[in-house]
PDB file of N, CA and C in Angstrom:
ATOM      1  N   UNK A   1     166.780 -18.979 -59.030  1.00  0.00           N
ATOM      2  CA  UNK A   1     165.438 -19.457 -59.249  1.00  0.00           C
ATOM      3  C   UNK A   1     164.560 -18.343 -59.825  1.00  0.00           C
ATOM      4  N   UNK A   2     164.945 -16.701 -59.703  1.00  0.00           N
ATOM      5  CA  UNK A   2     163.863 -16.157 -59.820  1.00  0.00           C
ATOM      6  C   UNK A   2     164.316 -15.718 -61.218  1.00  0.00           C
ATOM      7  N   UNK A   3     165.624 -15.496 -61.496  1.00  0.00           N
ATOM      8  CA  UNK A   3     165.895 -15.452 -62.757  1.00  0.00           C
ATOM      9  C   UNK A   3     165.367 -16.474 -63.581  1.00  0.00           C
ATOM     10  N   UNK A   4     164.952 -17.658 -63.678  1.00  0.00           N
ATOM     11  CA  UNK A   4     164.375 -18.359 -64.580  1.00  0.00           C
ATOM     12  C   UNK A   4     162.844 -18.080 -64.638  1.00  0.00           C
ATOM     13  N   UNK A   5     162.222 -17.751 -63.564  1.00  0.00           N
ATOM     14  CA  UNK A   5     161.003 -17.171 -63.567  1.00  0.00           C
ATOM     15  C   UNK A   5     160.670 -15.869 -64.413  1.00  0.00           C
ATOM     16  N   UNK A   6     161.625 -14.839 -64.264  1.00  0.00           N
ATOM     17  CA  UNK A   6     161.789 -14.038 -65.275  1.00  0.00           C
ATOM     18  C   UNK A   6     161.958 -14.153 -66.245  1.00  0.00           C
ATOM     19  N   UNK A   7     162.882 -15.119 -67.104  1.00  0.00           N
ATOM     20  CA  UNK A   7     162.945 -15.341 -68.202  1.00  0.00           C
ATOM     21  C   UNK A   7     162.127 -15.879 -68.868  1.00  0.00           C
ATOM     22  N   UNK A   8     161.137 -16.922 -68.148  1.00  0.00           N
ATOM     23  CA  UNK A   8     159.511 -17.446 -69.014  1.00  0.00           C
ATOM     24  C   UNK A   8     158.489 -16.171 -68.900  1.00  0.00           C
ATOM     25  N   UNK A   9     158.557 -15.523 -67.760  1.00  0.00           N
ATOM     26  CA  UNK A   9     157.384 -14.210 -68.378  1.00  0.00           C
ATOM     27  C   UNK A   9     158.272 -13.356 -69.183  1.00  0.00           C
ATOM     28  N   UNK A  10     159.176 -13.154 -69.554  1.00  0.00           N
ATOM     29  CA  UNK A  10     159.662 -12.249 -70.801  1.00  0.00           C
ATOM     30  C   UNK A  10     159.565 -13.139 -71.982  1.00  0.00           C
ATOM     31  N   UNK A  11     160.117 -14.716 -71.920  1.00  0.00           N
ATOM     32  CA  UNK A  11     159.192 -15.656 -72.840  1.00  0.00           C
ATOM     33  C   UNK A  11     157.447 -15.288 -73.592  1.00  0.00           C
ATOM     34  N   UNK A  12     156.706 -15.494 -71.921  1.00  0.00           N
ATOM     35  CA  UNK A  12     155.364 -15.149 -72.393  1.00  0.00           C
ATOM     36  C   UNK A  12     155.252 -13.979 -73.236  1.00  0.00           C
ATOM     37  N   UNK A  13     155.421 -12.800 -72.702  1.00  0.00           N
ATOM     38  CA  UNK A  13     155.307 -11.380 -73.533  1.00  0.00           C
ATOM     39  C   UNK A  13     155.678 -11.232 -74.461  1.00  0.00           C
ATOM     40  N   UNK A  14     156.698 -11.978 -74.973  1.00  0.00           N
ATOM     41  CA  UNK A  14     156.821 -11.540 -76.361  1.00  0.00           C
ATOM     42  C   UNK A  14     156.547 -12.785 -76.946  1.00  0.00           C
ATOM     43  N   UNK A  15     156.136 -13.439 -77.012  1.00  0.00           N
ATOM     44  CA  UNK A  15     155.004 -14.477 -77.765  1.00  0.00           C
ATOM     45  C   UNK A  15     153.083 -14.008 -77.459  1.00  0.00           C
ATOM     46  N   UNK A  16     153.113 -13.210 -77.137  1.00  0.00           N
ATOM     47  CA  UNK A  16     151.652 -12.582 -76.877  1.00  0.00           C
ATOM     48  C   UNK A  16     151.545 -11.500 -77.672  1.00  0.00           C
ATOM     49  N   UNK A  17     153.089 -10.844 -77.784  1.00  0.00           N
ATOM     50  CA  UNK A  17     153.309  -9.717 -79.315  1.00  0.00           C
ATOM     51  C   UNK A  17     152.898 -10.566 -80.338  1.00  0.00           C
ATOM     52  N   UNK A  18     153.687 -11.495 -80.860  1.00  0.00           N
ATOM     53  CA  UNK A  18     153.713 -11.922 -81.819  1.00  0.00           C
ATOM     54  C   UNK A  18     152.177 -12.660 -82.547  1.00  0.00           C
ATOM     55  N   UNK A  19     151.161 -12.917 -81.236  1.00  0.00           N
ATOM     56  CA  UNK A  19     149.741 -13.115 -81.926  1.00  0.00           C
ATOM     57  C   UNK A  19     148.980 -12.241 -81.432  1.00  0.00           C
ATOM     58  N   UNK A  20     148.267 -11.797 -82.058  1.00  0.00           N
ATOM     59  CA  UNK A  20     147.287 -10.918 -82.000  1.00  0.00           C
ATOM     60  C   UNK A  20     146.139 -11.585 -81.510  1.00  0.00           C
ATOM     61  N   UNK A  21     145.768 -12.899 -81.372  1.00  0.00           N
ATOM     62  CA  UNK A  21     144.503 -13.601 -80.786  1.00  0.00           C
ATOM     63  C   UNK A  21     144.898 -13.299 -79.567  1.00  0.00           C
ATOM     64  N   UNK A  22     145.826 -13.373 -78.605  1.00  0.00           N
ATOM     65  CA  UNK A  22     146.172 -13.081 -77.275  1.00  0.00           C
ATOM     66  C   UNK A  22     145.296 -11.645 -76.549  1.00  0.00           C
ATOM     67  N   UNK A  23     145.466 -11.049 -77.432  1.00  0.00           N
ATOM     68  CA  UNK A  23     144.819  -9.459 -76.776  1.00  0.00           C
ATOM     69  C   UNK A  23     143.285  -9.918 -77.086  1.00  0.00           C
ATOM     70  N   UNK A  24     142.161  -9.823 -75.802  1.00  0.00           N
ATOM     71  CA  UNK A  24     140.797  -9.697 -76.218  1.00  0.00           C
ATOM     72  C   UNK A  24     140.590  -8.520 -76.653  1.00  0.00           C
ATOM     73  N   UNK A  25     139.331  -8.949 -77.263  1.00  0.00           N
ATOM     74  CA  UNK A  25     138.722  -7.706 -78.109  1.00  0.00           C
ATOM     75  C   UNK A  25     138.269  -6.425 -77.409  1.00  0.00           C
ATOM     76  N   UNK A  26     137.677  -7.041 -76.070  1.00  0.00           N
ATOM     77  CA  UNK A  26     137.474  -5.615 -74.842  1.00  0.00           C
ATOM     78  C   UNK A  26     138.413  -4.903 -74.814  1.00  0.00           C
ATOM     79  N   UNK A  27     139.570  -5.636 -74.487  1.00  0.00           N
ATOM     80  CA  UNK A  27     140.439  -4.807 -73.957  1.00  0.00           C
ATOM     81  C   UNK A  27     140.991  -3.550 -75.364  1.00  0.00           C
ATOM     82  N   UNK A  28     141.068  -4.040 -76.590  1.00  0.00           N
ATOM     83  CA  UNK A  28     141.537  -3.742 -77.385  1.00  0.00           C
ATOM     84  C   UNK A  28     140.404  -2.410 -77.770  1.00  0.00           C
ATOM     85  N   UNK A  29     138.942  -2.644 -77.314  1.00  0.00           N
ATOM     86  CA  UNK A  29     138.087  -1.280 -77.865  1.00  0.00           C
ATOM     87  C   UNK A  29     138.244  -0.316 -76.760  1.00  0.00           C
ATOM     88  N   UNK A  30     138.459  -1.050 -75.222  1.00  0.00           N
ATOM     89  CA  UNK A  30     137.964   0.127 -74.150  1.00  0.00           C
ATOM     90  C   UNK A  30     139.539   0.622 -73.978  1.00  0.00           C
ATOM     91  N   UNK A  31     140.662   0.448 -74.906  1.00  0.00           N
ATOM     92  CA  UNK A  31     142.058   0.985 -75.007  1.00  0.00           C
ATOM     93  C   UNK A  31     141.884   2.380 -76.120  1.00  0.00           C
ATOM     94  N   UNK A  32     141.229   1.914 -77.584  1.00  0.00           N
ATOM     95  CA  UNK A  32     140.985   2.982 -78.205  1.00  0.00           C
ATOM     96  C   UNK A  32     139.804   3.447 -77.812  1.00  0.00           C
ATOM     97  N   UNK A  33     138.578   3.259 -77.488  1.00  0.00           N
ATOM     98  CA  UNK A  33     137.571   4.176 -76.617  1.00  0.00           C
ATOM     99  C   UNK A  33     138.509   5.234 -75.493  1.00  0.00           C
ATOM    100  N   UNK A  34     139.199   4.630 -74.555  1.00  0.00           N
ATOM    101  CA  UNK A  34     140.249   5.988 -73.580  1.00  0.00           C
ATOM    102  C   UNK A  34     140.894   6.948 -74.625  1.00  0.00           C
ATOM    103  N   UNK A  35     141.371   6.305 -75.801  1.00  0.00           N
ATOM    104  CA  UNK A  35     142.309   7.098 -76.621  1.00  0.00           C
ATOM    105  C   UNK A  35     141.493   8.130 -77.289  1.00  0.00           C
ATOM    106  N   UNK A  36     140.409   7.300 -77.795  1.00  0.00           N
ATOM    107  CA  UNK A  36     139.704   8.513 -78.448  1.00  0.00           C
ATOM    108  C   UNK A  36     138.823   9.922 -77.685  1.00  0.00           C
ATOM    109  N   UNK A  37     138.893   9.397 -76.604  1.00  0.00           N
ATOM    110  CA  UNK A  37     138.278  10.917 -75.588  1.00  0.00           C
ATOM    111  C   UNK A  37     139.208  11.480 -74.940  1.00  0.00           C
ATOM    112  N   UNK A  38     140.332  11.238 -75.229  1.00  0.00           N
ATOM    113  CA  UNK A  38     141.587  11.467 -74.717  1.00  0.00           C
ATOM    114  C   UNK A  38     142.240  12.528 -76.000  1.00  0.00           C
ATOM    115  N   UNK A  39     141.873  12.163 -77.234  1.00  0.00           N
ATOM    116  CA  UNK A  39     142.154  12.925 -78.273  1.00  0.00           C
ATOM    117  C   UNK A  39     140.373  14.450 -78.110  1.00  0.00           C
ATOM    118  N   UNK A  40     139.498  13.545 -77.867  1.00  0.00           N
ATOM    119  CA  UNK A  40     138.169  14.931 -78.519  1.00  0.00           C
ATOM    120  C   UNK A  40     138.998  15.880 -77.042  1.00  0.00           C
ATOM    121  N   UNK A  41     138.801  15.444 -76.044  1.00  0.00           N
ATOM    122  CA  UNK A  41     139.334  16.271 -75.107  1.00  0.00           C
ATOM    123  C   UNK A  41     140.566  17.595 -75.257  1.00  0.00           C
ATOM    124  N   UNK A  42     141.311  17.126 -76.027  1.00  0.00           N
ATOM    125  CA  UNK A  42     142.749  17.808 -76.237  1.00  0.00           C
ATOM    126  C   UNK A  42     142.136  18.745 -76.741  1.00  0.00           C
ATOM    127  N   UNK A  43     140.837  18.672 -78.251  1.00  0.00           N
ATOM    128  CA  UNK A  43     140.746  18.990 -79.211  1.00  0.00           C
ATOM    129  C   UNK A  43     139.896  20.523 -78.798  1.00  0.00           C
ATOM    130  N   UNK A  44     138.837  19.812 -77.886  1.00  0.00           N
ATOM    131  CA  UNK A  44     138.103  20.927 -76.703  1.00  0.00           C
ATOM    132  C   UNK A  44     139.419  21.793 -76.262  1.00  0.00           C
ATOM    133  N   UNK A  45     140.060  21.184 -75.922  1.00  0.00           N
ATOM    134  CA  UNK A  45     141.514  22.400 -74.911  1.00  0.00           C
ATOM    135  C   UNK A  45     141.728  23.081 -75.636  1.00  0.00           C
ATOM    136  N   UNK A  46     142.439  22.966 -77.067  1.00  0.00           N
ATOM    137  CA  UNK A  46     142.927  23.579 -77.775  1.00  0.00           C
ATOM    138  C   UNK A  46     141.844  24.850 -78.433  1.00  0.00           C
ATOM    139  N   UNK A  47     140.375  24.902 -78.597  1.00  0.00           N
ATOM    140  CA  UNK A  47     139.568  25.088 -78.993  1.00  0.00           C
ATOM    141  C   UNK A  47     139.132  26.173 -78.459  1.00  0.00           C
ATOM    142  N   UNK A  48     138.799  25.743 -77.117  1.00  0.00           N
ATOM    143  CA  UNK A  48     138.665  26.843 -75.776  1.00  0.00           C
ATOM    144  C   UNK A  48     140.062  27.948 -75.592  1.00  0.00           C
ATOM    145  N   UNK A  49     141.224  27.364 -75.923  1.00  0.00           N
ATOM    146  CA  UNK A  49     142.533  28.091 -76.118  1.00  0.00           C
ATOM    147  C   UNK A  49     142.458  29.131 -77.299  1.00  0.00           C
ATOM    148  N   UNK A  50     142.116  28.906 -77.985  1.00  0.00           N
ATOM    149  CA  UNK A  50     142.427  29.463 -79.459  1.00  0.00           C
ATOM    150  C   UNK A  50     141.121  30.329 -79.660  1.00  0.00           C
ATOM    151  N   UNK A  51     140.086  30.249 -78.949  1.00  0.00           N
ATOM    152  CA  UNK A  51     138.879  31.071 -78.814  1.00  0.00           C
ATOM    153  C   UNK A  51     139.122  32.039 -77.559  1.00  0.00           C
ATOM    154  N   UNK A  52     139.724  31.804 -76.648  1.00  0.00           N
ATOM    155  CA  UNK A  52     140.145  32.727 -75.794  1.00  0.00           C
ATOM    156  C   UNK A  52     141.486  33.748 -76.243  1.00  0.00           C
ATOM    157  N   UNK A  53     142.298  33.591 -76.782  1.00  0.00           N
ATOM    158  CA  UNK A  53     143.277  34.302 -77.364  1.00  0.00           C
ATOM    159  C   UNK A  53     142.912  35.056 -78.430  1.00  0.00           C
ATOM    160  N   UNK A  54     141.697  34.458 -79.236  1.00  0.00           N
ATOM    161  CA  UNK A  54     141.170  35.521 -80.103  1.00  0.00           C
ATOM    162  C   UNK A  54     140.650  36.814 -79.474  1.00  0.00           C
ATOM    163  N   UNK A  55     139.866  36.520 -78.800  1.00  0.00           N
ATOM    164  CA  UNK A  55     139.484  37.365 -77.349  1.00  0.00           C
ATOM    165  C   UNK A  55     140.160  38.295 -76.837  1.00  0.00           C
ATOM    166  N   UNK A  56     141.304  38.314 -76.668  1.00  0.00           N
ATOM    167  CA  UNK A  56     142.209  38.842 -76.140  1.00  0.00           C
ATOM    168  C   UNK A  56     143.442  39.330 -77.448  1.00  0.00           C
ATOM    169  N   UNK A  57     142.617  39.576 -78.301  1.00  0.00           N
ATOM    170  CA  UNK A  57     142.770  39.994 -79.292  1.00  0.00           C
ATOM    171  C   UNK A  57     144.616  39.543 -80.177  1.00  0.00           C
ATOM    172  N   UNK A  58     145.156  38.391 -79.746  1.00  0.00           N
ATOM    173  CA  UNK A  58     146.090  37.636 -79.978  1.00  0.00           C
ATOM    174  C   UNK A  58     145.783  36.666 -81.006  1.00  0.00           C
ATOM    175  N   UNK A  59     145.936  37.412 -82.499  1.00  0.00           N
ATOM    176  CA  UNK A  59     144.895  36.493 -83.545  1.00  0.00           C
ATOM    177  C   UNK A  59     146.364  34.934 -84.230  1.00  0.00           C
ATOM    178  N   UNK A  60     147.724  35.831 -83.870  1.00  0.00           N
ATOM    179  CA  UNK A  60     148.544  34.828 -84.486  1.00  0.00           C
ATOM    180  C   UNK A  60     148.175  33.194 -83.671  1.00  0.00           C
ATOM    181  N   UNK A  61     148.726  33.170 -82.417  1.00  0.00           N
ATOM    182  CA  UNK A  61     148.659  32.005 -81.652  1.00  0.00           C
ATOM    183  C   UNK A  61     146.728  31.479 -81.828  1.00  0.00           C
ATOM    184  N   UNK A  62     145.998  32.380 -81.265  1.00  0.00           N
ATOM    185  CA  UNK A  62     145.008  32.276 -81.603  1.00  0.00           C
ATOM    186  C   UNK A  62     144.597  30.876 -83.083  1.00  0.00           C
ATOM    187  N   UNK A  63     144.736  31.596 -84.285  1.00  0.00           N
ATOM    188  CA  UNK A  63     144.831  30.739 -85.570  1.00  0.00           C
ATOM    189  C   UNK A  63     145.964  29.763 -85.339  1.00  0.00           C
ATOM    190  N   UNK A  64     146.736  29.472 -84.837  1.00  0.00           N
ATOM    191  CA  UNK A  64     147.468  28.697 -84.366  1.00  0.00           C
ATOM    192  C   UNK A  64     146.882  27.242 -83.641  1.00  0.00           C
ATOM    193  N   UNK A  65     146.156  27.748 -82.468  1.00  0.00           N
ATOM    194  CA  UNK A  65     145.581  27.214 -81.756  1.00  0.00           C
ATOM    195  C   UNK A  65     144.371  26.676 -82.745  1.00  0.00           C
ATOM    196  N   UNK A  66     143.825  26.909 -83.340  1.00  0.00           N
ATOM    197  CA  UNK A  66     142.604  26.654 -83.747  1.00  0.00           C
ATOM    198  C   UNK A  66     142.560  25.422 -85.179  1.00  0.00           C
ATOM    199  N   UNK A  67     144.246  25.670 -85.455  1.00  0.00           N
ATOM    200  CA  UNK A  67     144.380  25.131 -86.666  1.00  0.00           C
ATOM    201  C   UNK A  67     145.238  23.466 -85.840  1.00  0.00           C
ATOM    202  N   UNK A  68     145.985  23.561 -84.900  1.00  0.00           N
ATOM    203  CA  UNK A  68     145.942  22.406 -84.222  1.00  0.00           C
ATOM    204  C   UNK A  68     144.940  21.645 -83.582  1.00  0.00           C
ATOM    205  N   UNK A  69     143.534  22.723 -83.373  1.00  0.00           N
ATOM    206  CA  UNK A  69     142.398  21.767 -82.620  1.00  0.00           C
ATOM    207  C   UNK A  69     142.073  21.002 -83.963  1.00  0.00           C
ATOM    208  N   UNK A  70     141.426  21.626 -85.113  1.00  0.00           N
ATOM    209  CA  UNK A  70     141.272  21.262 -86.412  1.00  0.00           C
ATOM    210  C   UNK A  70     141.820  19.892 -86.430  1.00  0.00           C
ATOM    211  N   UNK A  71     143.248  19.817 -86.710  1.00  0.00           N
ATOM    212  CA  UNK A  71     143.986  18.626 -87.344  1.00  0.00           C
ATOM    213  C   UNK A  71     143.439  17.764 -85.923  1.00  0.00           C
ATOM    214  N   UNK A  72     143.474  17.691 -84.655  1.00  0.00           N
ATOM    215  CA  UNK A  72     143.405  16.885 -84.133  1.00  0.00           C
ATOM    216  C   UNK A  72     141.795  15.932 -83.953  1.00  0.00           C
ATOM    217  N   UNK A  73     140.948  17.084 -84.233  1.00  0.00           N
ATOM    218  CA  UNK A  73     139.766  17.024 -84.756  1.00  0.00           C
ATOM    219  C   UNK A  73     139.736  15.791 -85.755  1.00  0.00           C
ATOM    220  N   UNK A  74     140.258  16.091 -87.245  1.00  0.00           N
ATOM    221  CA  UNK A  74     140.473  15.532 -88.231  1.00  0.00           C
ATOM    222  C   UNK A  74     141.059  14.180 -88.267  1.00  0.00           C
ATOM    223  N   UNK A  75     141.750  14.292 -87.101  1.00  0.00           N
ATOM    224  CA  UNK A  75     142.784  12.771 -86.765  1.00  0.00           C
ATOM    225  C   UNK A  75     141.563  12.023 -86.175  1.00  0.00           C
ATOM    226  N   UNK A  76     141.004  12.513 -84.938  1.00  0.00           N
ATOM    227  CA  UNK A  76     139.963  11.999 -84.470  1.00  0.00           C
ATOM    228  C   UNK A  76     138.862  11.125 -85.307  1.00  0.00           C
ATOM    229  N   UNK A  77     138.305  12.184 -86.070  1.00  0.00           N
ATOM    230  CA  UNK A  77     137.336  11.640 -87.160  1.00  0.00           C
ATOM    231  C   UNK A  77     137.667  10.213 -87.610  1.00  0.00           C
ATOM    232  N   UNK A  78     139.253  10.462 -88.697  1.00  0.00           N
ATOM    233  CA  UNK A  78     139.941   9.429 -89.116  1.00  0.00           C
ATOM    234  C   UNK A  78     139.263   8.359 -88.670  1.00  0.00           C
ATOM    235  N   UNK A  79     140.079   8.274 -87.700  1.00  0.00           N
ATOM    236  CA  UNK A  79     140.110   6.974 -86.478  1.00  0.00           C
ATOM    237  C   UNK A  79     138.712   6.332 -86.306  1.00  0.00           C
ATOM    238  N   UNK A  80     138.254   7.658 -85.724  1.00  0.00           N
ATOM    239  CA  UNK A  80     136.471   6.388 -85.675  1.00  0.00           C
ATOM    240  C   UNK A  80     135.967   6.209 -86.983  1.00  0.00           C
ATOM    241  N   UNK A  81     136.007   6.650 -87.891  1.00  0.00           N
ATOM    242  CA  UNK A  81     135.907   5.875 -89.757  1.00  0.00           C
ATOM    243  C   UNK A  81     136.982   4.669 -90.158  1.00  0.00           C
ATOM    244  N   UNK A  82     137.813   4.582 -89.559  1.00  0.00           N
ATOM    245  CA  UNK A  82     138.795   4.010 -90.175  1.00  0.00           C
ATOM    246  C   UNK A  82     138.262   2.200 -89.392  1.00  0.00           C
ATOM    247  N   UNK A  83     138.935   1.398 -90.177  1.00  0.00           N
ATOM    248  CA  UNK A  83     138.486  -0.122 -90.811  1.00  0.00           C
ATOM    249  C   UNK A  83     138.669  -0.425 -89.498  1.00  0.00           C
ATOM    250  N   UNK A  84     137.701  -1.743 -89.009  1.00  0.00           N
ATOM    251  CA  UNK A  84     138.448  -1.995 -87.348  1.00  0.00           C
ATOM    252  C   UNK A  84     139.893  -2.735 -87.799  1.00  0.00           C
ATOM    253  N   UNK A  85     140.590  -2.404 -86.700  1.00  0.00           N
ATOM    254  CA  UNK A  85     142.281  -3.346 -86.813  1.00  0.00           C
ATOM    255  C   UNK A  85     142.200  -4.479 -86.426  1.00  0.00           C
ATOM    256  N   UNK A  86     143.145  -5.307 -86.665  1.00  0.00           N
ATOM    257  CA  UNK A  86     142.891  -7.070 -86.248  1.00  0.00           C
ATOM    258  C   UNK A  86     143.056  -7.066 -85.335  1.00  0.00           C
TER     259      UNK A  86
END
């Protein structure tokens, strides 16, 4: 019995892939809203990293560090410019 129960919610789920009206729209902004402070955050870590190693007069990792906050920075940006998704 419970195997057939399983098999209609693995039914459901992947017919909830397949339309995109299924996902509300909340859920779908306050998913990339977490993502995106989840990315500025990293971007701060890396930032505070790569400014402290300069410091400590460690300029390789340092520019290292600073050139990964950058790109993630840059990814960031992207994203909140970029077209809303369906």
């Amino acid at each position: 019995m419970a195997d057939f129960q399983w098999r209609e919610k693995l039914r459901k789920t992947q017919e909830s892939t397949k339309q995109v009206s299924l996902v509300p729209e909340q859920a779908k902004s306050l998913g990339f809203g977490c993502f995106t402070i989840g990315m500025i955050i990293m971007c701060l870590f890396f930032a505070v990293i790569g400014i402290g190693l300069f410091a400590q007069s460690n300029l390789l990792f340092g520019t290292v560090s600073i050139i990964i906050s950058l790109g993630i920075g840059y990814m960031t940006f992207q994203l909140i410019r970029a077209e809303k998704i369906p």
